[in-house]
PDB file of N, CA and C in Angstrom:
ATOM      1  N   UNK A   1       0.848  -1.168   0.000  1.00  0.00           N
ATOM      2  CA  UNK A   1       0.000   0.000   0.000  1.00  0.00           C
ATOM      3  C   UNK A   1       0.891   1.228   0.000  1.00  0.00           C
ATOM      4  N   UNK A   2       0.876   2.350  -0.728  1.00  0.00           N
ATOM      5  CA  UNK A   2       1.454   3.895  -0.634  1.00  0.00           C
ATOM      6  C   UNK A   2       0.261   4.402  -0.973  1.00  0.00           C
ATOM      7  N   UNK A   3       0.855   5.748   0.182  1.00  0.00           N
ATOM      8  CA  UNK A   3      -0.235   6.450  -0.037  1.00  0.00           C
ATOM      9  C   UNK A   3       0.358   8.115  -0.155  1.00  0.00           C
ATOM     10  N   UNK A   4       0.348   8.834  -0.859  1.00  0.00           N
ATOM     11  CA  UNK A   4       0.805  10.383  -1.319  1.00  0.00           C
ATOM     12  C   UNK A   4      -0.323  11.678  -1.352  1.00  0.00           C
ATOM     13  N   UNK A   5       0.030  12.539  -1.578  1.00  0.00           N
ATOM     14  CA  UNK A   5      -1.138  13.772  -1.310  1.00  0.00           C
ATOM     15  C   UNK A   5       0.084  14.862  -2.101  1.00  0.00           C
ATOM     16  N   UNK A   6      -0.244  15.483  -2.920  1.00  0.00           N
ATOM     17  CA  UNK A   6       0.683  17.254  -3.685  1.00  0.00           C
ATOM     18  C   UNK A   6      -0.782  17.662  -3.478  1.00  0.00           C
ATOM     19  N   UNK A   7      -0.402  19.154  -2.751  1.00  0.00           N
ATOM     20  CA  UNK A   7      -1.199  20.085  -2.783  1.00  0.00           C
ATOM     21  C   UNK A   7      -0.552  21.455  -3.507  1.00  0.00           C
ATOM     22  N   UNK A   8      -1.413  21.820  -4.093  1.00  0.00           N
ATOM     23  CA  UNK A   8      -0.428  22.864  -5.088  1.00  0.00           C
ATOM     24  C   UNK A   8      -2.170  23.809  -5.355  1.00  0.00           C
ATOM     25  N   UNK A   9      -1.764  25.299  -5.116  1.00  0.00           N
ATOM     26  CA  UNK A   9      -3.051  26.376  -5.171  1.00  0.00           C
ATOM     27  C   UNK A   9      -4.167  25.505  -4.685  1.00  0.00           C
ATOM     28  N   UNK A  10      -4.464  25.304  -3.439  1.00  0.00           N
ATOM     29  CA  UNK A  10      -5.644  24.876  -2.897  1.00  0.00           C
ATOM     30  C   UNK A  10      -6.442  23.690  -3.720  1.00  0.00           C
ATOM     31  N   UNK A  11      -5.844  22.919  -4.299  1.00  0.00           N
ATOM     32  CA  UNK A  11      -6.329  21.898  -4.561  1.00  0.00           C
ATOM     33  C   UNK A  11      -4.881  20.816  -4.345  1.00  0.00           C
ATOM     34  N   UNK A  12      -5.850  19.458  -3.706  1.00  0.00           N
ATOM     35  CA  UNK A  12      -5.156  18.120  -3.105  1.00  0.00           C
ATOM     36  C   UNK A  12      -5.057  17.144  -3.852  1.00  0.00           C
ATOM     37  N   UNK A  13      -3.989  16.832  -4.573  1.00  0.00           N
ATOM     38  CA  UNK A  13      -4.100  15.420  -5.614  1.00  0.00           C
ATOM     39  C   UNK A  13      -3.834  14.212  -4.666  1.00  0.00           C
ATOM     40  N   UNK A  14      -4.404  13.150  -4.085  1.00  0.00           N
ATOM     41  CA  UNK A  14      -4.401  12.503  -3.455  1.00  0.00           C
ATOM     42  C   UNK A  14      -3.982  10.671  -4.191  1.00  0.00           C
ATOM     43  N   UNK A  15      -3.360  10.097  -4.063  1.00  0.00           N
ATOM     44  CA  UNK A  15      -2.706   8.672  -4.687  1.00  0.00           C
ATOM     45  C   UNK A  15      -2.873   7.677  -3.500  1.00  0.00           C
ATOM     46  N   UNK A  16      -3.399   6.633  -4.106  1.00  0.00           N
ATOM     47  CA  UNK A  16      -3.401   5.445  -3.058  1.00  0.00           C
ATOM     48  C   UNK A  16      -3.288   4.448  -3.866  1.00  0.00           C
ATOM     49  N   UNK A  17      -2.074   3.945  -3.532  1.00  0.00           N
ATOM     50  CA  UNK A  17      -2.037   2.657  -4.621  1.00  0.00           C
ATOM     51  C   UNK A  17      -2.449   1.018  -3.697  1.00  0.00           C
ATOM     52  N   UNK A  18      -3.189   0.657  -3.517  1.00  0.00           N
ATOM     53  CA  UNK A  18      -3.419  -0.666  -2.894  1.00  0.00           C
ATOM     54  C   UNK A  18      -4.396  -1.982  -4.089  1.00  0.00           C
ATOM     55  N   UNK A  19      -3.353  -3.163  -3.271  1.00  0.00           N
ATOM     56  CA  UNK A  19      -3.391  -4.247  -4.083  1.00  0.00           C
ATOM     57  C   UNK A  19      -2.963  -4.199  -5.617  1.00  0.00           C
ATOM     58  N   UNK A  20      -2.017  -3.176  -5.997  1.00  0.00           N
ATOM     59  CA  UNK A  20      -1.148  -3.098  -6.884  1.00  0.00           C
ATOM     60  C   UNK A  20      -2.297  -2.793  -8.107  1.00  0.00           C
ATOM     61  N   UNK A  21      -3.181  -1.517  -7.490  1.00  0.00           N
ATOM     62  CA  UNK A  21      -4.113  -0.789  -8.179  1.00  0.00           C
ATOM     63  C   UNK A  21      -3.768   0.567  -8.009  1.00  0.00           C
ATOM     64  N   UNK A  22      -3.733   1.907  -8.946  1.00  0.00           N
ATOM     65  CA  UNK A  22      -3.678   3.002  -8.401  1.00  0.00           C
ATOM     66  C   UNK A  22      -5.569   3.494  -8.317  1.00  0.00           C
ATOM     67  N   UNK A  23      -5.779   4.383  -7.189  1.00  0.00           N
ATOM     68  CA  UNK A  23      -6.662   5.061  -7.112  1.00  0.00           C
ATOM     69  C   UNK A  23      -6.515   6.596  -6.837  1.00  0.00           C
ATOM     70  N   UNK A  24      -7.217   7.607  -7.597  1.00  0.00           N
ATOM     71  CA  UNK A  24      -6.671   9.238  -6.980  1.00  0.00           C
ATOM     72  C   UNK A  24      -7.961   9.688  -6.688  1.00  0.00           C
ATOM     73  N   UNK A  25      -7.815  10.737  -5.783  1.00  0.00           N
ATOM     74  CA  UNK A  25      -9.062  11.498  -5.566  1.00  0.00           C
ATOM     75  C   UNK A  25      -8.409  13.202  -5.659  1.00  0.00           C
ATOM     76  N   UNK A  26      -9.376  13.835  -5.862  1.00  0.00           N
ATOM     77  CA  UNK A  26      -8.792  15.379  -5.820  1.00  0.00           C
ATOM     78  C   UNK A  26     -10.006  16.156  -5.110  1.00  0.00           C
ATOM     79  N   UNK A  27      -9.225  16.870  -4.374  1.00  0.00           N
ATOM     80  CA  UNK A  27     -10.196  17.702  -3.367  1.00  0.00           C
ATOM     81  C   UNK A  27      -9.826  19.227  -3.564  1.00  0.00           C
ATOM     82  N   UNK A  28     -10.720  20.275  -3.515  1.00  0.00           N
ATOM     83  CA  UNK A  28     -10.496  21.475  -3.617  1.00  0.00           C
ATOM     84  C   UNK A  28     -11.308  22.128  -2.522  1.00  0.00           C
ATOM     85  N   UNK A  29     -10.286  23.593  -2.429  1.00  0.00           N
ATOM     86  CA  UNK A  29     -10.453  24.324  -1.470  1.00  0.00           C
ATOM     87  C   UNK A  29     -11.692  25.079  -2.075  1.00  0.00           C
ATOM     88  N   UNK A  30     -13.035  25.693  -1.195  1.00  0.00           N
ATOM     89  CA  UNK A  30     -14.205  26.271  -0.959  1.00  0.00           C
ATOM     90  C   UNK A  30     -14.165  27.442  -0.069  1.00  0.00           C
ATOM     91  N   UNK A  31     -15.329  28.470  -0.529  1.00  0.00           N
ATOM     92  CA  UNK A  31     -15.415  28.943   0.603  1.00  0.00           C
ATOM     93  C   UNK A  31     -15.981  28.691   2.028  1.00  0.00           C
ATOM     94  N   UNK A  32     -16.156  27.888   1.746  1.00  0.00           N
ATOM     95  CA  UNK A  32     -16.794  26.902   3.037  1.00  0.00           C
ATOM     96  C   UNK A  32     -15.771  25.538   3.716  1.00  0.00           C
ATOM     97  N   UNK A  33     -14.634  25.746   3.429  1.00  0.00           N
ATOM     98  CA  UNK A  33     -13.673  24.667   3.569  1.00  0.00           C
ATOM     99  C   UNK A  33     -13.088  24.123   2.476  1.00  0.00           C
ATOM    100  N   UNK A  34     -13.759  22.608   2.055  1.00  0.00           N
ATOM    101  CA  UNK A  34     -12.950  21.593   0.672  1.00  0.00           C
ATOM    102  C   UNK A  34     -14.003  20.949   0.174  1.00  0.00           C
ATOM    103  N   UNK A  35     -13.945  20.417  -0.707  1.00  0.00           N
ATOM    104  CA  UNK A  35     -15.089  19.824  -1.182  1.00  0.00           C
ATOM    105  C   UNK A  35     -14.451  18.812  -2.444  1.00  0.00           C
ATOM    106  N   UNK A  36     -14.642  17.460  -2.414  1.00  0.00           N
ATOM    107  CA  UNK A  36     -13.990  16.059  -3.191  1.00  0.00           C
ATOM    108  C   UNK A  36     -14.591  16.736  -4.899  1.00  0.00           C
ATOM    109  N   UNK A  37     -13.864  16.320  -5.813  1.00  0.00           N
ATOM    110  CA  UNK A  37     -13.920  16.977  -7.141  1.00  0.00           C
ATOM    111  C   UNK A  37     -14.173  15.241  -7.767  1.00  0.00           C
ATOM    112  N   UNK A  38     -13.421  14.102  -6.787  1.00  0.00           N
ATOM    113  CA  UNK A  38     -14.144  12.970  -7.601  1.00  0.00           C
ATOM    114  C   UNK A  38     -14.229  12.054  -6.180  1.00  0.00           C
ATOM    115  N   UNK A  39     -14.645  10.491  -6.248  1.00  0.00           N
ATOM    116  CA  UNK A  39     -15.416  10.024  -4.811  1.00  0.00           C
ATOM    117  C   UNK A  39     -14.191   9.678  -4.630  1.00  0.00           C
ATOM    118  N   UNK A  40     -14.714   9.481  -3.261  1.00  0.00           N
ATOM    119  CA  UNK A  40     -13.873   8.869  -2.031  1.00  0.00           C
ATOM    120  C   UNK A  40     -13.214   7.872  -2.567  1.00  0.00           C
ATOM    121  N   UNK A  41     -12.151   7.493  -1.609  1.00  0.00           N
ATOM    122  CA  UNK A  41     -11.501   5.880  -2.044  1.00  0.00           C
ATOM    123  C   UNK A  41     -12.387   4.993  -2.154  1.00  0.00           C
ATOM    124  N   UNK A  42     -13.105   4.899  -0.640  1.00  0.00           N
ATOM    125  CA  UNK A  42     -13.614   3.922  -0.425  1.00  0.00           C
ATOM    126  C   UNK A  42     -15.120   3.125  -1.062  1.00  0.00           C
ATOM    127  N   UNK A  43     -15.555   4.476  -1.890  1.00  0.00           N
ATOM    128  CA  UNK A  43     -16.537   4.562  -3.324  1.00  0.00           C
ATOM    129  C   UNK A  43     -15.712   4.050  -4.002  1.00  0.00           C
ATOM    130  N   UNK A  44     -14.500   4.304  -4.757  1.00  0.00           N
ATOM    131  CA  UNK A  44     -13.907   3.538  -6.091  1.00  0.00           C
ATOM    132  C   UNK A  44     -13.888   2.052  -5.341  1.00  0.00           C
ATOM    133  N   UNK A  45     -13.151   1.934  -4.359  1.00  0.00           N
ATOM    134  CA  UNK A  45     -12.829   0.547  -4.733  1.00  0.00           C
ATOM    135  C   UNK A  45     -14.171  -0.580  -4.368  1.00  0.00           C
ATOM    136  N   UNK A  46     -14.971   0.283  -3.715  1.00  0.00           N
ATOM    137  CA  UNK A  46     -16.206  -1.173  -3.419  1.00  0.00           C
ATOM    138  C   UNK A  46     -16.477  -2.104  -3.931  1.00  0.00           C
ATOM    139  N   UNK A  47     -16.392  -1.851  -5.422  1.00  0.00           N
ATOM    140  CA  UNK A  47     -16.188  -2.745  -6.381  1.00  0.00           C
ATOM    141  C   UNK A  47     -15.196  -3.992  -6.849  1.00  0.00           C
ATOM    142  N   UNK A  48     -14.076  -3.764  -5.496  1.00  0.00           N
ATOM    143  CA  UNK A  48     -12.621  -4.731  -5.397  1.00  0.00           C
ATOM    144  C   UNK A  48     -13.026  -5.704  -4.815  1.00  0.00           C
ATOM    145  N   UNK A  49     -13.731  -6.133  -4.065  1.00  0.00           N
ATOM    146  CA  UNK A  49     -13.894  -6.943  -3.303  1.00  0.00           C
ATOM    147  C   UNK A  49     -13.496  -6.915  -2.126  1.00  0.00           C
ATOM    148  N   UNK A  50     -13.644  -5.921  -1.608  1.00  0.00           N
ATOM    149  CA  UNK A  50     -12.813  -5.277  -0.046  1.00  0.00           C
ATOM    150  C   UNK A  50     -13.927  -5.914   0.642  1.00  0.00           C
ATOM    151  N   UNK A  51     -13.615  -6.234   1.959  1.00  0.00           N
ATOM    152  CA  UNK A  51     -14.954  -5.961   3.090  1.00  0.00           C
ATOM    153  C   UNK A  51     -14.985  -4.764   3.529  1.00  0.00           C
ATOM    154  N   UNK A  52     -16.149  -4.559   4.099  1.00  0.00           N
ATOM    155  CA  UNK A  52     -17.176  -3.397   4.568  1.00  0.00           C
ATOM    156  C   UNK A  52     -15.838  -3.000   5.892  1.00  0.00           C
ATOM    157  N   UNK A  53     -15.618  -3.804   6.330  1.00  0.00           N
ATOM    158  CA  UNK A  53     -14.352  -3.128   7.736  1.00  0.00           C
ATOM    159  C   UNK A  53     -13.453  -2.647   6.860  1.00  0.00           C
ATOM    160  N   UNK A  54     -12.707  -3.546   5.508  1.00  0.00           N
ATOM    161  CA  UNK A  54     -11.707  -2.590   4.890  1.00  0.00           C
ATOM    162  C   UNK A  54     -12.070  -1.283   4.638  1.00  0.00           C
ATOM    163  N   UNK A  55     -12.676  -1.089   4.010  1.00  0.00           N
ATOM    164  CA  UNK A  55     -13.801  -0.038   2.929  1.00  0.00           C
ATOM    165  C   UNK A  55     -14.334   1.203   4.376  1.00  0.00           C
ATOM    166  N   UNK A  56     -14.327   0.683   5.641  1.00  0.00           N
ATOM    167  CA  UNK A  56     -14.532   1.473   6.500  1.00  0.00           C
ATOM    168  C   UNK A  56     -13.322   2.074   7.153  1.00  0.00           C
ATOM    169  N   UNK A  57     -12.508   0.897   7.094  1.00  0.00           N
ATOM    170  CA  UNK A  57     -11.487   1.971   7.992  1.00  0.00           C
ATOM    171  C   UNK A  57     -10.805   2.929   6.809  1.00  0.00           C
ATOM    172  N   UNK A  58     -11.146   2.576   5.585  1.00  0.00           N
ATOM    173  CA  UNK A  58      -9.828   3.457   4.783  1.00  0.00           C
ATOM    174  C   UNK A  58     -11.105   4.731   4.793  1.00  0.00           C
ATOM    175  N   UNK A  59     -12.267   4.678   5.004  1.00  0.00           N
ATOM    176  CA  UNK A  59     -13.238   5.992   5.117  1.00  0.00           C
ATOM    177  C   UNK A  59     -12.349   6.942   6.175  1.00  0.00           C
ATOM    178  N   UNK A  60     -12.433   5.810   7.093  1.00  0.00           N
ATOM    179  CA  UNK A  60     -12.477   6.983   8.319  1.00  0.00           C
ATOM    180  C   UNK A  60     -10.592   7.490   8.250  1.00  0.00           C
ATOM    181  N   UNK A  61     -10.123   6.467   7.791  1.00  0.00           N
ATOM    182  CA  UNK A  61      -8.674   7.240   7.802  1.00  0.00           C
ATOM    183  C   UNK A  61      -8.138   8.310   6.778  1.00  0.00           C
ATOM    184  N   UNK A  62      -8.805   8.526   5.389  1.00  0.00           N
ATOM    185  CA  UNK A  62      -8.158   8.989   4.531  1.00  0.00           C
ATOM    186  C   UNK A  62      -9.779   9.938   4.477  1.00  0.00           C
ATOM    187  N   UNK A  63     -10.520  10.246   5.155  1.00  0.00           N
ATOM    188  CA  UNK A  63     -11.885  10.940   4.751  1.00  0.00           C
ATOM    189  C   UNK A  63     -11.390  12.043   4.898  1.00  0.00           C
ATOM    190  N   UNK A  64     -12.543  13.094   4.364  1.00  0.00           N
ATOM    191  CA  UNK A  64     -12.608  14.562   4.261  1.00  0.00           C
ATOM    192  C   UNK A  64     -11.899  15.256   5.225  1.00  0.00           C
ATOM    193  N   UNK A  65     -11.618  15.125   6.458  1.00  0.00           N
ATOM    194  CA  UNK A  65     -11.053  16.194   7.632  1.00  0.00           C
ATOM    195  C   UNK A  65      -9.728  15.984   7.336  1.00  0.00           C
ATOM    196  N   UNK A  66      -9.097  14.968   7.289  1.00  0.00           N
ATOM    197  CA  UNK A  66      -7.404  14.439   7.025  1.00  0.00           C
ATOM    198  C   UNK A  66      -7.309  15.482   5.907  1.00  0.00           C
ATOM    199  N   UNK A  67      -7.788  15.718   4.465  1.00  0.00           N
ATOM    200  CA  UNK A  67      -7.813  16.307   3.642  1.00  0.00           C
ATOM    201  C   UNK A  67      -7.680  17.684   3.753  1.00  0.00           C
ATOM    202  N   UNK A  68      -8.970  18.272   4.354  1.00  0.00           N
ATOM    203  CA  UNK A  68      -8.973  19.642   4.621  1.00  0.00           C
ATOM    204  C   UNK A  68      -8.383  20.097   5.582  1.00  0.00           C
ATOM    205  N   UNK A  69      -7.612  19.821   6.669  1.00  0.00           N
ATOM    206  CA  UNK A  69      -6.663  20.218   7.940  1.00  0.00           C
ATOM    207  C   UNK A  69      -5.579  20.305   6.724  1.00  0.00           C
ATOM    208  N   UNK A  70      -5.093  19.144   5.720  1.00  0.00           N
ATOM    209  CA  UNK A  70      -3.761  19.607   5.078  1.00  0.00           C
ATOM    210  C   UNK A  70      -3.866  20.563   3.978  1.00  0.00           C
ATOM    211  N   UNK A  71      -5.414  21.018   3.472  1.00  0.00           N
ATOM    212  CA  UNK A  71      -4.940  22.417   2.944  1.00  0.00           C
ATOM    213  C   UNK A  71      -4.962  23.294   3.745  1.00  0.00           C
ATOM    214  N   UNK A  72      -5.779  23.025   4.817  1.00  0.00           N
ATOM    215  CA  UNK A  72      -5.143  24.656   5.633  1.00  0.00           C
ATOM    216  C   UNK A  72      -3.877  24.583   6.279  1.00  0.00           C
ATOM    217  N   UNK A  73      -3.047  23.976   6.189  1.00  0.00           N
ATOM    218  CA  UNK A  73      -1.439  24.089   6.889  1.00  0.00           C
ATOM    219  C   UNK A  73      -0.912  24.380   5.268  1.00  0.00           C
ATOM    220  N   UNK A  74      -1.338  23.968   4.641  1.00  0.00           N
ATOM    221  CA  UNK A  74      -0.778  23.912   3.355  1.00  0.00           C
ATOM    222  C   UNK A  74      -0.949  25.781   2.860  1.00  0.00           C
ATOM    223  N   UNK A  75      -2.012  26.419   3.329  1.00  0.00           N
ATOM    224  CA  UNK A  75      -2.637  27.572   3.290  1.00  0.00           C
ATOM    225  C   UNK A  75      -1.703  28.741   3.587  1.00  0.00           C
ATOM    226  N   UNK A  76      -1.806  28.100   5.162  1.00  0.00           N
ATOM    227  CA  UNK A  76      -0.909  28.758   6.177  1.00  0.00           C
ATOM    228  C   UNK A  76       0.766  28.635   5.853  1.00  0.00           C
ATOM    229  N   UNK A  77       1.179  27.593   5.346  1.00  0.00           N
ATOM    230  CA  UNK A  77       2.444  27.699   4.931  1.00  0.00           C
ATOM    231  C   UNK A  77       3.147  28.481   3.636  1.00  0.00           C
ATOM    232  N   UNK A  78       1.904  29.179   2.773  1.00  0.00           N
ATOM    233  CA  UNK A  78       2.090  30.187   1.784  1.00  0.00           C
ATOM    234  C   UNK A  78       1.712  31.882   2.543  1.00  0.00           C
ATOM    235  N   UNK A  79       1.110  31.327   3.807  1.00  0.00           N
ATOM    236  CA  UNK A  79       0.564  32.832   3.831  1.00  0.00           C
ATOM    237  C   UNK A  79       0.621  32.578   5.647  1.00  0.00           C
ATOM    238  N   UNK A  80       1.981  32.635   5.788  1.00  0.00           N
ATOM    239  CA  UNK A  80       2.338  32.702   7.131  1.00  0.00           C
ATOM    240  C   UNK A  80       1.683  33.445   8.399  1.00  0.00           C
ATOM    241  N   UNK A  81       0.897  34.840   7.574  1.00  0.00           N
ATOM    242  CA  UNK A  81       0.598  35.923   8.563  1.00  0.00           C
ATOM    243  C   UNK A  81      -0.663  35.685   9.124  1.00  0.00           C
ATOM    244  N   UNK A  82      -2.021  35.237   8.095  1.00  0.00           N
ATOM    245  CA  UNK A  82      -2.937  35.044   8.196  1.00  0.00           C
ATOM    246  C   UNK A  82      -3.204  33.857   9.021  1.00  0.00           C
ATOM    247  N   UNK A  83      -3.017  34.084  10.423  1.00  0.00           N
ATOM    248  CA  UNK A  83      -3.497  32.992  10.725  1.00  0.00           C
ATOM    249  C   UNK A  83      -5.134  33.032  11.468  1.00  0.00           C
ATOM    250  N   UNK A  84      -5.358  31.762  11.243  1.00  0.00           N
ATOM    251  CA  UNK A  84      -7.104  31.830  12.213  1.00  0.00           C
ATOM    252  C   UNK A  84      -7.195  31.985  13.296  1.00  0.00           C
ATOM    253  N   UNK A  85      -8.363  32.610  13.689  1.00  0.00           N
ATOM    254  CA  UNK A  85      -8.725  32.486  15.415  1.00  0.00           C
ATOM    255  C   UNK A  85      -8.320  31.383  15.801  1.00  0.00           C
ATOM    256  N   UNK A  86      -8.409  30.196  15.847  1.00  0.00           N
ATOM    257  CA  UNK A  86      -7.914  29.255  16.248  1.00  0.00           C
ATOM    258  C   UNK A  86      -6.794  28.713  16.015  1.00  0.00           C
ATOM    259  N   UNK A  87      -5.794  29.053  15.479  1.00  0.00           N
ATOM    260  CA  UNK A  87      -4.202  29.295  15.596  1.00  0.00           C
ATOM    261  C   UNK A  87      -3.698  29.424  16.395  1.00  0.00           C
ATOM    262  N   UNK A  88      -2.327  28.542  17.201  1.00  0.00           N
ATOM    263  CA  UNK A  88      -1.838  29.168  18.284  1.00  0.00           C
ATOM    264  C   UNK A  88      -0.721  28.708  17.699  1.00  0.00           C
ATOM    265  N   UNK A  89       0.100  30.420  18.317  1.00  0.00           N
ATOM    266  CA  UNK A  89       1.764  30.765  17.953  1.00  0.00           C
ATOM    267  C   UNK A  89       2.274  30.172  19.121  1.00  0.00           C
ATOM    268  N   UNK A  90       3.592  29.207  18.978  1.00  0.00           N
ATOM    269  CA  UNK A  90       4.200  28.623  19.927  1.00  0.00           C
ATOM    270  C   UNK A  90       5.633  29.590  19.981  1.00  0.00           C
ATOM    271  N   UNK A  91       5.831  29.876  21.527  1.00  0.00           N
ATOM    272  CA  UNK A  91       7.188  30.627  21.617  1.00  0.00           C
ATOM    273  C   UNK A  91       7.840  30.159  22.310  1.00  0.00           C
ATOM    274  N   UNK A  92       9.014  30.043  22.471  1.00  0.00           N
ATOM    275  CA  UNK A  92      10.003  29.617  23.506  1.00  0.00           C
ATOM    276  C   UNK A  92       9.459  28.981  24.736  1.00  0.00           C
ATOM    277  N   UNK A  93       8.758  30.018  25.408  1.00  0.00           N
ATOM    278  CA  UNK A  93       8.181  30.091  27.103  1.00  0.00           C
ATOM    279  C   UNK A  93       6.872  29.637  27.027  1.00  0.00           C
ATOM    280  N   UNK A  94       6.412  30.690  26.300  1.00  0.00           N
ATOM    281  CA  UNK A  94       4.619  30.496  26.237  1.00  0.00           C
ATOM    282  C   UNK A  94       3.933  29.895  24.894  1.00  0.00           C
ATOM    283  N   UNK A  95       2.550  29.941  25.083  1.00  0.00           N
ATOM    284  CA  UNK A  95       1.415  30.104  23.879  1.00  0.00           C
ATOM    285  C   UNK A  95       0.874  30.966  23.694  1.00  0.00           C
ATOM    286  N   UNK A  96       0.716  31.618  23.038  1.00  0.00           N
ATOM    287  CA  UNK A  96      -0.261  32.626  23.019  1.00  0.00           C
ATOM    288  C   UNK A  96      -1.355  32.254  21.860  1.00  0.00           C
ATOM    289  N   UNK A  97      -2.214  32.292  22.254  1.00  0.00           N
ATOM    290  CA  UNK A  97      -3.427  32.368  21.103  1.00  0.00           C
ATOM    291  C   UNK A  97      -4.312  33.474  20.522  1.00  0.00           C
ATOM    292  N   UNK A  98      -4.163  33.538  18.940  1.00  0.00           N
ATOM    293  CA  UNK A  98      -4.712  34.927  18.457  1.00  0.00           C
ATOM    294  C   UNK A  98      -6.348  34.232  17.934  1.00  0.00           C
TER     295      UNK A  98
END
């Protein structure tokens, strides 16, 4: 199994190669967060003959939040200043949260 992600201008090219199949998904950034541009893994491969526990855990591991947390670091790592209310700057001593 490998699994890869390039994020490049707010969109996520995502690669999962299992059982010596490739599968990609691509997710783009919204104003409302991200939103999948094609299905889930675990939609393509149902059709492999996975069980419902395979097909579930690769949901819950590779689903939408894993995705959208790495464009916003991905965000934040082009645009250092802007960070969110919920951002916290780590310093030497303290935290401070803006």
């Amino acid at each position: 199994m490998k699994y890869s992600i390039e994020i490049e201008n707010g969109v996520a090219k995502e690669t999962l190669v299992f059982n010596n199949k490739e599968y990609t998904r691509t997710t783009a950034t919204t104003d409302y967060g991200s939103s999948f541009v094609d299905m889930e893994f675990s939609e393509q491969m149902e059709n492999e003959g996975l069980s419902d526990d395979t097909l579930n855990k690769l949901y819950d591991t590779l689903g939408g939040f894993f995705v959208s947390n790495l464009l916003d670091i991905a965000d934040q790592e082009k645009n250092p200043t802007e960070l969110t209310d919920q951002t916290k700057v780590h310093t030497n001593e303290e935290e401070i949260e803006r």
